[in-house]
Protein backbone atom coordinates (compact mmCIF):
# COMPACT_ATOMS: atom_id res chain seq x y z
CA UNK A 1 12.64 -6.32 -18.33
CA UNK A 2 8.88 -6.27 -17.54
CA UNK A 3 7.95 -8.22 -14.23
CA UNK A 4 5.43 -10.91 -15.10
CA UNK A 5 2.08 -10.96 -12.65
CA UNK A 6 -0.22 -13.65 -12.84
CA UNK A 7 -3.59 -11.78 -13.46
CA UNK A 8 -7.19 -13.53 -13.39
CA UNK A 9 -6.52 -16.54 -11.33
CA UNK A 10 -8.82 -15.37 -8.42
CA UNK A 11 -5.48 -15.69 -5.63
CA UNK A 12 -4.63 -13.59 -3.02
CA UNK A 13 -1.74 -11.51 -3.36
CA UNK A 14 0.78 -10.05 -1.26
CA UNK A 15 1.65 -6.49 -2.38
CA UNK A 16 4.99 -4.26 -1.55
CA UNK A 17 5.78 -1.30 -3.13
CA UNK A 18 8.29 1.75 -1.91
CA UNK A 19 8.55 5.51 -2.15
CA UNK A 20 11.01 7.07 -4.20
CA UNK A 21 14.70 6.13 -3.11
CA UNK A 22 13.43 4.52 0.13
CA UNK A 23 12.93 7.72 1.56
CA UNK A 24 11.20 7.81 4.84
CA UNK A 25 8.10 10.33 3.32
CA UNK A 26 5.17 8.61 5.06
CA UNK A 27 6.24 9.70 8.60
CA UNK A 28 3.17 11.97 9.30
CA UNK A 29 -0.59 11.09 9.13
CA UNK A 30 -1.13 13.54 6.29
CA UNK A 31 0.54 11.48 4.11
CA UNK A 32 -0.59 8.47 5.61
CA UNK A 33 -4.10 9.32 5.09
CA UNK A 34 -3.83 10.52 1.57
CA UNK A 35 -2.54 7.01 0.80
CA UNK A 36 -5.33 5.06 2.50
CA UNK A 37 -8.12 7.48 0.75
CA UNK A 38 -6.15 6.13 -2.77
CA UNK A 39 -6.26 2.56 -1.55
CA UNK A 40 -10.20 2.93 -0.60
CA UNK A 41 -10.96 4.67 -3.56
CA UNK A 42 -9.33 2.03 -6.04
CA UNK A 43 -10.97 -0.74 -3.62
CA UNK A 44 -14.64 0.83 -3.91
CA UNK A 45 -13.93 1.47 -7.96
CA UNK A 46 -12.76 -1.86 -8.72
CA UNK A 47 -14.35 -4.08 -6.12
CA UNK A 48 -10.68 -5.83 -4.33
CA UNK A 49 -11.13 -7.57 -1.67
CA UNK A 50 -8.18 -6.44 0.97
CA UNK A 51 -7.42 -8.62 3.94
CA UNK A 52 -4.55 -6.76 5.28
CA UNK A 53 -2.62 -3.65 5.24
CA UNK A 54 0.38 -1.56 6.72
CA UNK A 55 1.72 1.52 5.89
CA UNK A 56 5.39 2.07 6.88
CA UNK A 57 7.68 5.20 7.00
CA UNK A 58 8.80 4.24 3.38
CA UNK A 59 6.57 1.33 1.99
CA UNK A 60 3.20 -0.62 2.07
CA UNK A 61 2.18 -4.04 2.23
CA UNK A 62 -0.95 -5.37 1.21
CA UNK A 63 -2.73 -8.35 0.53
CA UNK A 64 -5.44 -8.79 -1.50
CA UNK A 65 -7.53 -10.25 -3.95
CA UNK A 66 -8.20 -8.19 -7.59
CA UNK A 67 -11.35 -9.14 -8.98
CA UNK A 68 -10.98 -11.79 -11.99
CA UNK A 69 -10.55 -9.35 -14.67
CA UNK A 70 -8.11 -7.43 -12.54
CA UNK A 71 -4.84 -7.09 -12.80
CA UNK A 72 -2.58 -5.74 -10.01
CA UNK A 73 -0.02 -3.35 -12.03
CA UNK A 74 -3.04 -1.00 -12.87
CA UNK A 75 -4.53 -1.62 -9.56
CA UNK A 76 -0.70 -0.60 -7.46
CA UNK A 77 -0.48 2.42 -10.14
CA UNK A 78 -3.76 3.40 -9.81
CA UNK A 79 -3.08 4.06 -5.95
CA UNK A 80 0.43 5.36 -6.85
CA UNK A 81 -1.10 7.77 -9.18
CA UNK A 82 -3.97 9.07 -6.80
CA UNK A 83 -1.34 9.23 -3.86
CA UNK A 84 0.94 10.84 -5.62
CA UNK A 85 -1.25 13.35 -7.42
CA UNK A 86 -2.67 14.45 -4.21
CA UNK A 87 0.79 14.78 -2.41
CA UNK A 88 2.39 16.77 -4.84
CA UNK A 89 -0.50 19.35 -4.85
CA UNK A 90 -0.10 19.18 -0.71
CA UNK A 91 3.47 19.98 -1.22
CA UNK A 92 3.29 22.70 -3.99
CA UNK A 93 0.89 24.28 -1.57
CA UNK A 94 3.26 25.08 0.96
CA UNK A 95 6.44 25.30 -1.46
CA UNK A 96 8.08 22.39 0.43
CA UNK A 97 11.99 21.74 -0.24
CA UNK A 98 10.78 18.40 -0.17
CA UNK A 99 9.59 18.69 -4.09
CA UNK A 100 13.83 19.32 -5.08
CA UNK A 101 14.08 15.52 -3.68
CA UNK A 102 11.39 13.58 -6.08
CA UNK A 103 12.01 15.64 -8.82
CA UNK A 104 13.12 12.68 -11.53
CA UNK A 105 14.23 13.38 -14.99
CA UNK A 106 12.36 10.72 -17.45
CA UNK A 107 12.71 10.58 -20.96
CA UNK A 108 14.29 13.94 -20.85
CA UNK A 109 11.01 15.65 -19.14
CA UNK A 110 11.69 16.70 -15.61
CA UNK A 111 8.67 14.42 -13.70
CA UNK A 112 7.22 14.18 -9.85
CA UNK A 113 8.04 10.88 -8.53
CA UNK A 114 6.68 10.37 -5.26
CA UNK A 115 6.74 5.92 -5.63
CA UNK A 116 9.39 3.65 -6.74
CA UNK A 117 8.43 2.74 -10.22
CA UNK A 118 8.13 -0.84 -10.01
CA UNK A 119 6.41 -3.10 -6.89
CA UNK A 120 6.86 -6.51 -5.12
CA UNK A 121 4.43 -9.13 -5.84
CA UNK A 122 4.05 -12.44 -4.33
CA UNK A 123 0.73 -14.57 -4.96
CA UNK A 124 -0.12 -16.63 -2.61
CA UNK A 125 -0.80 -20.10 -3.11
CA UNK A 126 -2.18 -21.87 0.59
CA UNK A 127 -4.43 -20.02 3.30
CA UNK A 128 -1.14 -20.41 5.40
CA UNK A 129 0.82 -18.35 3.13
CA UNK A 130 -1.60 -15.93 3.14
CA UNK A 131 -2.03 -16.08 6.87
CA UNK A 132 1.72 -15.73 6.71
CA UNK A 133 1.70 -12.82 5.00
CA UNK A 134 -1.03 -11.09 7.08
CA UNK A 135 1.13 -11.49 9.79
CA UNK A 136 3.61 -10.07 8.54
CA UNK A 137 1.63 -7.25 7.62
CA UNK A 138 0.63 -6.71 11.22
CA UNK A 139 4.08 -7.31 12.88
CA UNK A 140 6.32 -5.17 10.51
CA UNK A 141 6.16 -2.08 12.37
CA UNK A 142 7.04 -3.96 15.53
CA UNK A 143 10.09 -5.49 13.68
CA UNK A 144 11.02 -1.51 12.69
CA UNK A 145 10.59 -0.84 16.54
CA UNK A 146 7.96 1.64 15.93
CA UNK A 147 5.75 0.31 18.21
CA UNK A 148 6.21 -2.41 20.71
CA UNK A 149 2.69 -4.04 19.71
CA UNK A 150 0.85 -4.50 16.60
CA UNK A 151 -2.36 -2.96 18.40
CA UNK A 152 -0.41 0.48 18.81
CA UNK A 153 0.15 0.74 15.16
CA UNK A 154 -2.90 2.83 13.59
CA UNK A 155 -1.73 2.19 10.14
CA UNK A 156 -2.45 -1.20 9.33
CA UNK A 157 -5.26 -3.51 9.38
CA UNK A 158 -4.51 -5.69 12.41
CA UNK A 159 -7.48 -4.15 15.06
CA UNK A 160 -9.67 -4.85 12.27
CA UNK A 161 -9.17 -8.86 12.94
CA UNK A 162 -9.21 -7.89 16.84
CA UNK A 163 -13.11 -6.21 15.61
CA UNK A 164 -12.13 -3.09 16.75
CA UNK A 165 -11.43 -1.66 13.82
CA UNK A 166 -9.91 2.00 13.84
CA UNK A 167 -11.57 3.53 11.26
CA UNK A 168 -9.10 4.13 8.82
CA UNK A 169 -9.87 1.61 5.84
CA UNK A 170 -11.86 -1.48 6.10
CA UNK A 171 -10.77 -4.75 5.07
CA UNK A 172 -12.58 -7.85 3.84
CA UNK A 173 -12.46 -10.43 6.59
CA UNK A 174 -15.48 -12.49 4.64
CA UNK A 175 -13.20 -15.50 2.56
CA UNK A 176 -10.31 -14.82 4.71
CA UNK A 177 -10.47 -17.42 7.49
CA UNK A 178 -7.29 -18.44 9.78
């Protein structure tokens, strides 16, 4: 069954998608990093505007806006595939037992698989649901009780809307209003 997105209406969208099996494989910065450089890079290539962000210990949310003639399953693979790409080399490198765990078998070819292959995708139809979904954004690694405020969490977007920023990837805050 193919998941139907509605492309090319200009909405915000809220984005999840998950590493293979759930597994907890974003746990270090490394990783973390490799993932925002993929989300930056697709951003910068295909002009998205992003208005939040969190990575979590086996998932990321965003939310954000493709450009008209964008549509989000080539944008979401497009940061799967750089992510993943860049991974696997990291963890061929240092012959990590790691590899055994996201080796898939697909179409009888024995593949990498670093992502779940399908994502969550909710548009957005209010600047409250958007809002709403921001916030989640912001507060899920408080619900996961990895931090005990959204301000201690490096890997999302909330100091950005605090304008402190932290560096890591940059978010639109122009045509996002509260």
């Amino acid at each position: 069954m193919e998941l139907k997105h509605y492309d090319h209406d200009g909405r915000a969208r809220f984005i999840t998608f998950c590493t293979h099996y759930r597994l907890p494989l974003l746990t270090n910065d490394l990783f973390r990093s490799i993932v925002v450089k993929a989300i930056a890079k697709v951003k910068a290539q295909i002009g998205l505007k992003l208005f939040a962000w969190a990575i979590m210990p086996n998932h990321i949310h965003l939310v954000l806006v493709p450009p008209i003639d964008g549509e989000v399953g080539f944008i979401i693979g497009e940061i799967k595939r750089l992510s993943a790409f860049a991974i696997h080399r990291r963890l061929k490198a240092v012959n990590s037992e790691l590899l055994d765990k996201l080796i898939i078998n697909r179409r009888g070819k024995r593949k990498f698989a670093f992502w779940q292959k399908r994502c969550y995708d909710y548009n957005c139809q209010t600047n409250e649901e958007i809002w709403t979904k921001v916030k989640y954004c912001h507060n899920n690694p408080v619900s996961w009780g990895l931090v005990a405020t959204p301000d201690q969490w490096r890997w999302s977007s909330y100091n950005n809307y605090l304008g402190e920023g932290n560096g890591v990837l940059e978010i639109d805050l122009e045509g996002c209003t509260p």
